[in-house]
C-alpha atoms as a PDB file:
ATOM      1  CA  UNK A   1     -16.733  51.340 -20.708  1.00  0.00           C
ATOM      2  CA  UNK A   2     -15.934  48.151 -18.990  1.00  0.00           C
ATOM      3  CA  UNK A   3     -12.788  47.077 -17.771  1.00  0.00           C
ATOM      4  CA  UNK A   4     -11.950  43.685 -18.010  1.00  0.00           C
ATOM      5  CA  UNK A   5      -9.717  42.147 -15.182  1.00  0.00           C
ATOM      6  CA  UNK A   6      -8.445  38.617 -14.448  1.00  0.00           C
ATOM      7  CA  UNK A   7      -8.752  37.273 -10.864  1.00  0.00           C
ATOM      8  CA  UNK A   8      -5.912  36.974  -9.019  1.00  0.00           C
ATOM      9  CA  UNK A   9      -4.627  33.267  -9.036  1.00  0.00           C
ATOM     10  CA  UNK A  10      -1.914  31.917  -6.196  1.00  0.00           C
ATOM     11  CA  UNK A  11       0.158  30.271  -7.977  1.00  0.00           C
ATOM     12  CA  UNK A  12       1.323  27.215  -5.622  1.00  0.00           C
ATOM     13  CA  UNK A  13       4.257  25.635  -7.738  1.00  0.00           C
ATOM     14  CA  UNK A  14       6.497  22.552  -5.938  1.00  0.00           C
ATOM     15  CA  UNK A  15       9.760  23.819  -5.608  1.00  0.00           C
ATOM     16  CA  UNK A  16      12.576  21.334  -7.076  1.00  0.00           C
ATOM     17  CA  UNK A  17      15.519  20.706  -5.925  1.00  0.00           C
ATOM     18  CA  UNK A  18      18.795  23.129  -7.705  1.00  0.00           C
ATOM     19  CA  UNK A  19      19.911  21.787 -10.808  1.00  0.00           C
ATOM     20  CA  UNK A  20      23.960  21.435  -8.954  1.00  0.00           C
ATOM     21  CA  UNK A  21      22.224  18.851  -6.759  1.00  0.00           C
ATOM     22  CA  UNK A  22      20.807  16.552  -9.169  1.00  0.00           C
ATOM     23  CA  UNK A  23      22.660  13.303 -10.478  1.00  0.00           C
ATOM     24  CA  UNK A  24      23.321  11.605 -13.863  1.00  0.00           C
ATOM     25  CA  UNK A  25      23.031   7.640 -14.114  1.00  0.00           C
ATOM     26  CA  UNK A  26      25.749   6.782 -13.571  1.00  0.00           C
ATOM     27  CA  UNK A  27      26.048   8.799 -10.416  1.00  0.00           C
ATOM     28  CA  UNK A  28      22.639   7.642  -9.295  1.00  0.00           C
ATOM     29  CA  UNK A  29      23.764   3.795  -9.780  1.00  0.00           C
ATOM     30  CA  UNK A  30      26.655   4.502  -7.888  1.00  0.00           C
ATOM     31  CA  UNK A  31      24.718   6.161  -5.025  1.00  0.00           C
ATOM     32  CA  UNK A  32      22.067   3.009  -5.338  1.00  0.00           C
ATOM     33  CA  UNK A  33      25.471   0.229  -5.744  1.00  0.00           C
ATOM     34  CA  UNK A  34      23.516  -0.872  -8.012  1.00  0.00           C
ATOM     35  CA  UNK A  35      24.906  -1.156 -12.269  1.00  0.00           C
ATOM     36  CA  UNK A  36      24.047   1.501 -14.377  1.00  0.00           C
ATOM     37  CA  UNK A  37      21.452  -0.839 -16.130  1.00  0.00           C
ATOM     38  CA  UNK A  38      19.760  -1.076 -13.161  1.00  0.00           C
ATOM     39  CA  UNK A  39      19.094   2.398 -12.921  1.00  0.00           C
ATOM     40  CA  UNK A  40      17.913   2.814 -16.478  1.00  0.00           C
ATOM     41  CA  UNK A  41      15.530   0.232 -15.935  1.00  0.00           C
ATOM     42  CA  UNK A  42      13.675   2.279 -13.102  1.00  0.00           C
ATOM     43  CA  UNK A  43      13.698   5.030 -15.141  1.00  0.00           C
ATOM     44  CA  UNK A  44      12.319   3.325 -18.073  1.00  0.00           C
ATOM     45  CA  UNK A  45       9.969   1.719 -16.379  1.00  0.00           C
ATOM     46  CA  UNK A  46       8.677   4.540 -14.511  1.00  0.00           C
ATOM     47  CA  UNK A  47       9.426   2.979 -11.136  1.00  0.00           C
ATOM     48  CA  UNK A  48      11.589   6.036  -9.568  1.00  0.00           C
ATOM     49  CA  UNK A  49      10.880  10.025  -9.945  1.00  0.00           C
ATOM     50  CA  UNK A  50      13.588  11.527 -12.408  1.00  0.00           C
ATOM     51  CA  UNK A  51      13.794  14.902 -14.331  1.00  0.00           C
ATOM     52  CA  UNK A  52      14.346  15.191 -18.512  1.00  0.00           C
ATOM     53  CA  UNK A  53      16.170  18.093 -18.834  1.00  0.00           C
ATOM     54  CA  UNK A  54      16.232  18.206 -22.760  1.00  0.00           C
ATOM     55  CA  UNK A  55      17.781  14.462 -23.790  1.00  0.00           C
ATOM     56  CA  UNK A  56      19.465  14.527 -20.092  1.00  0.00           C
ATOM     57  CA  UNK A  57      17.970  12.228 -17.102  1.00  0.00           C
ATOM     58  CA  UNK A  58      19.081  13.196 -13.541  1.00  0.00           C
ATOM     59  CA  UNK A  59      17.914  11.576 -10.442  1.00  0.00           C
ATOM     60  CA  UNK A  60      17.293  13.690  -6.766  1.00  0.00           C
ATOM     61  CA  UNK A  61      19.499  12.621  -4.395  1.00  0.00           C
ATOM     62  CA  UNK A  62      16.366  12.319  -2.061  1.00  0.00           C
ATOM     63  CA  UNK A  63      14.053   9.916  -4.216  1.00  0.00           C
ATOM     64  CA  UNK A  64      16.595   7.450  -4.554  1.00  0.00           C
ATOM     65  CA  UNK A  65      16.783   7.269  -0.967  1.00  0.00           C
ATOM     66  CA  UNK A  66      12.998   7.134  -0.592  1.00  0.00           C
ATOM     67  CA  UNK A  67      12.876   4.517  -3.246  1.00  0.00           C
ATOM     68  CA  UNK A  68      15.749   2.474  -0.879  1.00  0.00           C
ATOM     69  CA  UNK A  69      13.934   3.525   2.012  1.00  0.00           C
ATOM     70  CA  UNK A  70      10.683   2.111   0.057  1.00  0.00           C
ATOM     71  CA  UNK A  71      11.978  -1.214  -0.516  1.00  0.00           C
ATOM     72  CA  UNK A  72      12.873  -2.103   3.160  1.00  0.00           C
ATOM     73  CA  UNK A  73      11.663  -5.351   4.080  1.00  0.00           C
ATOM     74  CA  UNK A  74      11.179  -5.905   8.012  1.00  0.00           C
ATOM     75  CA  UNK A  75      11.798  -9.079   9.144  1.00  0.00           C
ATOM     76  CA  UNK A  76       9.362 -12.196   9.854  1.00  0.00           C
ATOM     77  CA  UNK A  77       8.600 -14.593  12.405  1.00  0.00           C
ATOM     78  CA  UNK A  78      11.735 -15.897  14.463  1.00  0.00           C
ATOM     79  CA  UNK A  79       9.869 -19.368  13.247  1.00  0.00           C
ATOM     80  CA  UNK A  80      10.595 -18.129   9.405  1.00  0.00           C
ATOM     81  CA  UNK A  81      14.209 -18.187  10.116  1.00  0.00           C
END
């Protein structure tokens, strides 16, 4: 008789953040200062991570300030000024 067995797999999932810390839009565009639209336009456009839970979007706390820290622009030439 053989016996079948399966080989052990490590399963290496990303933990996400807890579902208390994540924000709706309108929280997000607040934490941005940026209008709601705004927000829903990165979304839309794929431009910032979110999670769809069921119809829902929320937005980590943490990507939006990536995404702010992301779009820092260092400044030029004292000449440029």
């Amino acid at each position: 008789m053989t016996q079948h067995t399966q080989p052990s797999r490590l399963l290496t999932l990303e933990t996400g953040p807890h579902p208390g810390d994540l924000l709706n839009v309108s929280e997000a565009a607040r934490h941005l200062g940026t209008p709601v639209r705004f927000v829903r336009r990165l979304v839309a456009e794929r431009r910032i991570r979110f999670y769809k839970i069921g119809r829902y979007v929320r937005l980590d706390p943490k990507d939006l300030d990536q995404f702010i820290r992301n779009g820092r622009v260092e400044p030029g030439p004292s000449w440029l000024r």
